[in-house]
Protein backbone atom coordinates (compact mmCIF):
# COMPACT_ATOMS: atom_id res chain seq x y z
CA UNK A 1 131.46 53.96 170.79
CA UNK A 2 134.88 55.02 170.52
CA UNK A 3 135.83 52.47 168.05
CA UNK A 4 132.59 53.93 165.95
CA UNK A 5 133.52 57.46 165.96
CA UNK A 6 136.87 56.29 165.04
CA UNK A 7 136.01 54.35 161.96
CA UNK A 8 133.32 57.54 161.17
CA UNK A 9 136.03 60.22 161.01
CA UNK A 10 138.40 57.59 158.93
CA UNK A 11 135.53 57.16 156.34
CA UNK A 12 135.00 60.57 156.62
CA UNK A 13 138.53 61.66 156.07
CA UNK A 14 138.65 58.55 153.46
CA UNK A 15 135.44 60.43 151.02
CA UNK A 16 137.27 62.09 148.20
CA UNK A 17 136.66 66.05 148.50
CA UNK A 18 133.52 67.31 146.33
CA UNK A 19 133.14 70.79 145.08
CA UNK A 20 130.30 71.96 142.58
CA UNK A 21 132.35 72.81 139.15
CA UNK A 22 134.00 76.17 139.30
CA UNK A 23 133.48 76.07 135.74
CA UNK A 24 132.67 74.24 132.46
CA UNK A 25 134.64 73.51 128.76
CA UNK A 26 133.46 71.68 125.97
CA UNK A 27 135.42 70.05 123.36
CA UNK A 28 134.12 68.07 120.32
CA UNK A 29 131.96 67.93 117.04
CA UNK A 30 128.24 69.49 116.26
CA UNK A 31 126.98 67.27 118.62
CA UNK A 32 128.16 70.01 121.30
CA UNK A 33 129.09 73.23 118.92
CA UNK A 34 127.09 76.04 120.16
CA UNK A 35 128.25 78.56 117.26
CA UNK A 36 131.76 78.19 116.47
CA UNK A 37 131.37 76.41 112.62
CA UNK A 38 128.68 79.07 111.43
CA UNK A 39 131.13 82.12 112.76
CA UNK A 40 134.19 80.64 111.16
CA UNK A 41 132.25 80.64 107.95
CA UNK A 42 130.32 83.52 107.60
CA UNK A 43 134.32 85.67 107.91
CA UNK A 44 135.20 83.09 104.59
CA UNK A 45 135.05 83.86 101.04
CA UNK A 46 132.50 81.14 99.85
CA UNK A 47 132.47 79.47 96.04
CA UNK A 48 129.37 80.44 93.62
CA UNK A 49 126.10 78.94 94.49
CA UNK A 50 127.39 78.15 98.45
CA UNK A 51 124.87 79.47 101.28
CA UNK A 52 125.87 82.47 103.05
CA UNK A 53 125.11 80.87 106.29
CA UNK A 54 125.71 77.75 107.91
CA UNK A 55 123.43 76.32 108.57
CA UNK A 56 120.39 78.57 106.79
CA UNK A 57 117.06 78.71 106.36
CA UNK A 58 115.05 76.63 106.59
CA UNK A 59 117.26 74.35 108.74
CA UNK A 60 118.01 77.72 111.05
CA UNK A 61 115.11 80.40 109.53
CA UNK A 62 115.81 83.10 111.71
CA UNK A 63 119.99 82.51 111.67
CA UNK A 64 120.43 82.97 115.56
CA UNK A 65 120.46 79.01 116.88
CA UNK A 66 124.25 78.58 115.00
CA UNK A 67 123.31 74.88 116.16
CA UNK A 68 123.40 71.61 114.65
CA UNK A 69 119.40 71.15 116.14
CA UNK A 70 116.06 72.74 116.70
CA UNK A 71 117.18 74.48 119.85
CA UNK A 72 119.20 73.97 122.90
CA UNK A 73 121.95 70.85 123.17
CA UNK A 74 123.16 69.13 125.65
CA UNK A 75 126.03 71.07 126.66
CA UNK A 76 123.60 74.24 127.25
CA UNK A 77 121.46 72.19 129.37
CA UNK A 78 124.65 70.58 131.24
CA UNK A 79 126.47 74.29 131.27
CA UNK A 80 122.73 75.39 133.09
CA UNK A 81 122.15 72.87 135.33
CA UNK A 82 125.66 73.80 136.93
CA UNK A 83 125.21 77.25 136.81
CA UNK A 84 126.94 78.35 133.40
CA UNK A 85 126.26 78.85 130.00
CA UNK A 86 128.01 76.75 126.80
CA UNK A 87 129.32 80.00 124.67
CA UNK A 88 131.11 79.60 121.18
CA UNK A 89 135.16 79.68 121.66
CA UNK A 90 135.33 81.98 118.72
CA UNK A 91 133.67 84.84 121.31
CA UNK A 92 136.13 84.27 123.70
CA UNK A 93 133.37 81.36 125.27
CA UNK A 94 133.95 77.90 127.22
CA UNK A 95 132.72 75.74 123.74
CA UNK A 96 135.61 74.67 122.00
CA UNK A 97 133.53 72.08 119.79
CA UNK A 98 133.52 72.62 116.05
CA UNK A 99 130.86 70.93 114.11
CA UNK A 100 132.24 68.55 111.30
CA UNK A 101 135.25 68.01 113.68
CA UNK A 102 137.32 64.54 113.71
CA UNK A 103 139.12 64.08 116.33
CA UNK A 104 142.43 64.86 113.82
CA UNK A 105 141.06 67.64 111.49
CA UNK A 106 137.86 69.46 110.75
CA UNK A 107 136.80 68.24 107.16
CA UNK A 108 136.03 71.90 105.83
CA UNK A 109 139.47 73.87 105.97
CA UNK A 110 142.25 74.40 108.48
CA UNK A 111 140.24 77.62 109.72
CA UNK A 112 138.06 74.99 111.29
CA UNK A 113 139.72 72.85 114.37
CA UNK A 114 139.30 69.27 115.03
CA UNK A 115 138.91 68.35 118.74
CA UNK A 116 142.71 67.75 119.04
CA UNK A 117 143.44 71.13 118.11
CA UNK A 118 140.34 72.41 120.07
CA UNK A 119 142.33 71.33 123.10
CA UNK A 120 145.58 72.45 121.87
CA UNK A 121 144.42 75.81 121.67
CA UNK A 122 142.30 75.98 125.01
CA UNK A 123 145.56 74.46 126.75
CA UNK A 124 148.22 77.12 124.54
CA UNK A 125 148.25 80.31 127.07
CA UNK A 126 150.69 79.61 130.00
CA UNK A 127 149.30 78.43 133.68
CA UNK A 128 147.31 75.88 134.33
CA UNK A 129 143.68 75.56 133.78
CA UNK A 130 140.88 75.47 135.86
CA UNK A 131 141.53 72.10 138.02
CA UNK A 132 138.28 72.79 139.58
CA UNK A 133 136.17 73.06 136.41
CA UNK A 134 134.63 70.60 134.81
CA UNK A 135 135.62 69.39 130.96
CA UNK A 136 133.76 67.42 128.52
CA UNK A 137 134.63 65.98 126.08
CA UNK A 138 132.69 64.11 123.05
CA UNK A 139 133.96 63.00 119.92
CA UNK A 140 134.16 59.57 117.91
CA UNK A 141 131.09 59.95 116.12
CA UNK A 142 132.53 61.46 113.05
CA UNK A 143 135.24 59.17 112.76
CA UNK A 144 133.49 55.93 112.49
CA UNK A 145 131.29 57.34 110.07
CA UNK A 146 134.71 58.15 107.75
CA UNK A 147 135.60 54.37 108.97
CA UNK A 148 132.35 53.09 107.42
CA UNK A 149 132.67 54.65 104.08
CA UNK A 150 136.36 51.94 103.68
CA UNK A 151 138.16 54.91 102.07
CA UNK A 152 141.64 55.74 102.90
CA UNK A 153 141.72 59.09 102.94
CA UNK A 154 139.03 62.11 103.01
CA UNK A 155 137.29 64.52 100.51
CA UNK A 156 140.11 66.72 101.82
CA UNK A 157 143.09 63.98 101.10
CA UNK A 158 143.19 63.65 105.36
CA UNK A 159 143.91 60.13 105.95
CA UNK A 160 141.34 58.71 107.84
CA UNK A 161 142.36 57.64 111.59
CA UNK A 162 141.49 54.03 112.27
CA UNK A 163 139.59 52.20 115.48
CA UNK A 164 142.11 52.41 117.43
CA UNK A 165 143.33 55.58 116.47
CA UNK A 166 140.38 57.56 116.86
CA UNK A 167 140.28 56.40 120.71
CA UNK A 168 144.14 56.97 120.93
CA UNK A 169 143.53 60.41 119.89
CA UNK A 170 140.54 60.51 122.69
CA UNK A 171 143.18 59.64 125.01
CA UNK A 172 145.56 61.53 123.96
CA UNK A 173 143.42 64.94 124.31
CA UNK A 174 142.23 63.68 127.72
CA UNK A 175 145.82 63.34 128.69
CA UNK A 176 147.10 67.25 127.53
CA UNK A 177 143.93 68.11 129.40
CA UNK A 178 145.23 66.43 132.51
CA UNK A 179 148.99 67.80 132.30
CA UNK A 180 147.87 70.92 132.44
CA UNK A 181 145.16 70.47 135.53
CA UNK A 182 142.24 69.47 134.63
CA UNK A 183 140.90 66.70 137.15
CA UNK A 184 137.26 66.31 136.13
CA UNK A 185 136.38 65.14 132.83
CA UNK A 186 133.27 63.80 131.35
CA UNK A 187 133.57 61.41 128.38
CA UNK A 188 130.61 60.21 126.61
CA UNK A 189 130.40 57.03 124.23
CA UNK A 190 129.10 56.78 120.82
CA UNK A 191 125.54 56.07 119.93
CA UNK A 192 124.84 53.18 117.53
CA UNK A 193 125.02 54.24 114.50
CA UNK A 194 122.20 52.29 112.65
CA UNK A 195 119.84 54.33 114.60
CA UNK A 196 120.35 57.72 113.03
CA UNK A 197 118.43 58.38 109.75
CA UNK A 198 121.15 59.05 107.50
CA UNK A 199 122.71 55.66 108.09
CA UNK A 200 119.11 53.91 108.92
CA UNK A 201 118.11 55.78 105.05
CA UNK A 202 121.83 54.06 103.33
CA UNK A 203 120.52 50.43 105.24
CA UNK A 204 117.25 50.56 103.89
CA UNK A 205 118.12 51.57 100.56
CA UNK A 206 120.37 48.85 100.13
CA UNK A 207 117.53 46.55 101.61
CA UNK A 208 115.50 47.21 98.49
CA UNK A 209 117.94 45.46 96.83
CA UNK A 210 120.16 43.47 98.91
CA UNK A 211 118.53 42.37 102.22
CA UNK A 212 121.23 39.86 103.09
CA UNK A 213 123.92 42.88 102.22
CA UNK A 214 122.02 45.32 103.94
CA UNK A 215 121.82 43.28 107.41
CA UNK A 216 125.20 42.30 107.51
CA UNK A 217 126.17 45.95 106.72
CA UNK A 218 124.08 46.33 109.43
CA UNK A 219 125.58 44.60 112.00
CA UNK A 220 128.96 45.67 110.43
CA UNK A 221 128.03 49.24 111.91
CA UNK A 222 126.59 48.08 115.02
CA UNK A 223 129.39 46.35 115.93
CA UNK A 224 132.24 49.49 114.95
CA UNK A 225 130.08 51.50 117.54
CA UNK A 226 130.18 48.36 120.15
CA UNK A 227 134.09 48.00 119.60
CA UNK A 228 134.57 51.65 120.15
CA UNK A 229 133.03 52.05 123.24
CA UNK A 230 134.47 49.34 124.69
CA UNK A 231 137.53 50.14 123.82
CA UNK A 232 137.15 53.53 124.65
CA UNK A 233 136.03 52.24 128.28
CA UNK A 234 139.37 50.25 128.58
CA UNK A 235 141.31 52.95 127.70
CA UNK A 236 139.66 55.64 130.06
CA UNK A 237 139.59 52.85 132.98
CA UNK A 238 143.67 52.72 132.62
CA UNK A 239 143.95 56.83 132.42
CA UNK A 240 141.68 57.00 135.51
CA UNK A 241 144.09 54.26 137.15
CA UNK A 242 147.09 55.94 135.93
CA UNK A 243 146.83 59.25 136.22
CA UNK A 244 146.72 60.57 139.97
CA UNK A 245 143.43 62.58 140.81
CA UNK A 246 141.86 62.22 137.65
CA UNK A 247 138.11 61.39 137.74
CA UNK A 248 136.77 60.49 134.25
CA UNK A 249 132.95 60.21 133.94
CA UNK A 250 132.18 57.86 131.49
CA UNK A 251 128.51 58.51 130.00
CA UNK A 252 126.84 55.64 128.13
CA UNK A 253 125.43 57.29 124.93
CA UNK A 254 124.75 53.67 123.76
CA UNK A 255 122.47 52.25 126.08
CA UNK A 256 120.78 55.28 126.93
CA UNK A 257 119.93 55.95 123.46
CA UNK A 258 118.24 52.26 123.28
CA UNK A 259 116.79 52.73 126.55
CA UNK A 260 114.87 56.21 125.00
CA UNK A 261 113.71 54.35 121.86
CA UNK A 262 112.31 51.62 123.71
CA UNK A 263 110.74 53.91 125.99
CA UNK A 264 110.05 56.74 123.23
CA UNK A 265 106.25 57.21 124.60
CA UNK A 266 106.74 57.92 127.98
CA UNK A 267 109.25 60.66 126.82
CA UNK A 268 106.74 62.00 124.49
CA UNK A 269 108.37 60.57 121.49
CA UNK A 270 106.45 59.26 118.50
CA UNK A 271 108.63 59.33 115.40
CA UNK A 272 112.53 57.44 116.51
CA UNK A 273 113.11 56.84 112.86
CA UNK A 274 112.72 59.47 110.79
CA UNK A 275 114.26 63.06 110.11
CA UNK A 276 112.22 66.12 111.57
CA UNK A 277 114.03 68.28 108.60
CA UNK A 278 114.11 66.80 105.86
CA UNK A 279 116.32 69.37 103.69
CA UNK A 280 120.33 69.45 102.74
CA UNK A 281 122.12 69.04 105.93
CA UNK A 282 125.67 68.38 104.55
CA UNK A 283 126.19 71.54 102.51
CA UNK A 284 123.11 73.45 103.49
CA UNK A 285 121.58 74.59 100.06
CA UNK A 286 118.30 74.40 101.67
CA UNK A 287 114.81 72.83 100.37
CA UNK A 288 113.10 70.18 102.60
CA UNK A 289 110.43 70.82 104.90
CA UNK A 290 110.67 71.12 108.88
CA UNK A 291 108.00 68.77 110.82
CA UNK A 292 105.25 70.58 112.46
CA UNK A 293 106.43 68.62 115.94
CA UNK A 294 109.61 68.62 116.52
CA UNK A 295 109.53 68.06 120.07
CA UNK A 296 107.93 64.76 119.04
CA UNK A 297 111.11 63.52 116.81
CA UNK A 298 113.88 62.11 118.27
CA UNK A 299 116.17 62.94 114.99
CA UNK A 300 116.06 66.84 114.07
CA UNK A 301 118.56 66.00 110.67
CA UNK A 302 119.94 63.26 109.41
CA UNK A 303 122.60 62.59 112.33
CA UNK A 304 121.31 65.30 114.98
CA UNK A 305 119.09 64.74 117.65
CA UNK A 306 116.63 66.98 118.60
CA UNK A 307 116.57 69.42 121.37
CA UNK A 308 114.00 67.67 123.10
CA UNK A 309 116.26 64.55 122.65
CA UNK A 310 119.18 66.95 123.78
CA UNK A 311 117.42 67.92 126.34
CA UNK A 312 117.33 64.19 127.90
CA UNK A 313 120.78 63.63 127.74
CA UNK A 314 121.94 67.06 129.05
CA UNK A 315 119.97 66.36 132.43
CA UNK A 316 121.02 62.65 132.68
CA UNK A 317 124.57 63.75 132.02
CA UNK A 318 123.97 66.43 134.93
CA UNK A 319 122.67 63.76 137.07
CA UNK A 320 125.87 62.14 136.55
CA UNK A 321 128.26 64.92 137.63
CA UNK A 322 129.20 64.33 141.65
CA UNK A 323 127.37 66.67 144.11
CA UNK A 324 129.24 68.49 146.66
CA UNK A 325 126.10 66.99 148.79
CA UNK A 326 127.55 63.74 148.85
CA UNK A 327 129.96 64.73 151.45
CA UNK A 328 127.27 66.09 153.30
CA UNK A 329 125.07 63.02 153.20
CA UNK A 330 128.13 60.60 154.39
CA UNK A 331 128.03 63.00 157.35
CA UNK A 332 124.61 62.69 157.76
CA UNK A 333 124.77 58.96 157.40
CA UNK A 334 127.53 58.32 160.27
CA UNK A 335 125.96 61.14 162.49
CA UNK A 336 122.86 59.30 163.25
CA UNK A 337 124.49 56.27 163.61
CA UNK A 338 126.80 57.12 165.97
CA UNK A 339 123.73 58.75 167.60
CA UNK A 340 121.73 55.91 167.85
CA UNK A 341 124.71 53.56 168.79
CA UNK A 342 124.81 56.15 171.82
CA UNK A 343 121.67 55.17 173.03
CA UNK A 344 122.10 51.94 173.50
């Protein structure tokens, strides 16, 4: 019994320390923007014929969501289920995420900040951060869709950050994060890309013409998305190795996506294919329509899920996040056994 209660404190003692999240900061594109692109723009002078809000009706009718969906994303279903709220940076909030942002540059103007200068500023006053909070961080996306297009260089003359660029620069944010405390951050993947209507739209277009072209283009894009997660994986398995204390949490955008679409009816899906709004929703000028259901779309826009979709992915990711119960349940665990070993 001795020898039992001995190796139960030494596990015990062994479990890595879990707290619930004294906080919660995002960084990355629209996928996780809760307002910061539409307040940037409104305070700029805009060219003849350019909306006066970002989005606008009827992508946002009412002007209040300042989101790149329906409703709710992710990150205000993740901020919730911890006990927080996702708030726009630009009010002094814990959402540093800029829609349109690369993980360089933000494609509209220098007002706007790509996701390493989202973390640049968060990390610019003096003292450490919150080591206790919780960061996320999601980004990629845009990238590979610049990567796709084989140009050099952006609208905007940016040059365009390669593969292995783009998940340096991932790195690179994770590691300024880390220097100046953070311990806890969550990381998600990249969907594939030949999944969201935009790029499912370009494919089937070129189908009309070209099948053979359009599949290989296909698989072309399928397999950018496959070679940046896995290299993304590599590279957060080293920084986790590397870098004492850090715990990265590494969500699989990929394979949950798939998992959804081949599942879409017991989530209450029926449309996976198609755009809910079917308007402008790269410069916003409006027109389109808005589906009647949207809860029953997985794609709100060309590139952005829904809420409901949001909604999926903000619990999972939640349900990924280490409970401060687990301690608790180890306890548990090594309690009764030591009981029961005392009985006989």
């Amino acid at each position: 019994m001795r020898h039992l209660l001995s190796a139960a404190v030494s596990l015990f003692l062994s479990v890595p320390a879990l707290a619930a999240p004294t906080g919660i900061y995002f960084f990355g594109d629209s996928l996780t923007d809760v307002g910061n692109a539409t307040m940037v723009y409104t305070t700029l002078t805009h060219p003849p014929g350019a909306p006066a809000t970002v989005p606008g009706p009827p992508y946002d009718p009412l002007g209040g969501n300042r989101r790149g969906s329906n409703g709710k994303l992710y990150a205000d279903i993740l901020a919730e289920g911890l006990g927080f709220s996702a708030t726009p940076s630009e009010t002094g909030g814990n959402d540093y995420a800029f829609g349109g942002a690369r993980t360089r540059y933000q494609t509209l103007g220098s007002e706007y900040k790509g996701i390493l200068e989202q973390v640049a500023t968060f990390t610019a006053p003096p003292g450490p951060v919150d080591s206790g909070a919780l960061y996320v961080l999601w980004g990629g996306s845009n990238n590979l869709q610049d990567i796709i297009t084989g140009k050099a260089v952006d609208v905007n003359g940016h040059p365009i950050p390669n593969l292995s660029q783009t998940i340096g620069d991932i790195s690179s944010a994770i590691q300024t994060l880390y220097a100046d405390g953070a311990r806890e951050i969550l990381v998600p993947n990249v969907a594939d890309l030949t999944l969201v209507p935009r790029i499912r739209e370009q494919l089937n277009a070129l189908a009309a013409v070209n099948p053979a072209a359009a599949a290989a283009q296909g698989a072309q894009i399928r397999g950018l998305s496959m070679a940046y997660n896995a290299g993304l994986a590599t590279t957060l398995g080293v920084l986790e190795q590397n870098l004492t204390g850090l715990e990265i949490i590494d969500f699989d955008i990929f394979s949950n996506l798939n998992e959804i679409i081949a599942n879409a009816a017991s989530y209450g899906f029926t449309d996976t294919t198609h755009r809910c709004y079917t308007g402008d929703d790269v410069n916003f000028t409006g027109g389109g329509t808005v589906c009647s259901n949207p809860d029953a779309y997985l794609w709100w826009d060309g590139i952005h899920p829904t809420t409901a979709l949001h909604t999926i992915l903000g619990q999972r990711m939640l349900a990924a996040v280490p409970e401060p119960t687990t301690l608790m349940l180890v306890a548990l665990a090594l309690t009764v056994t030591f009981r029961l070993r005392a009985r006989t």
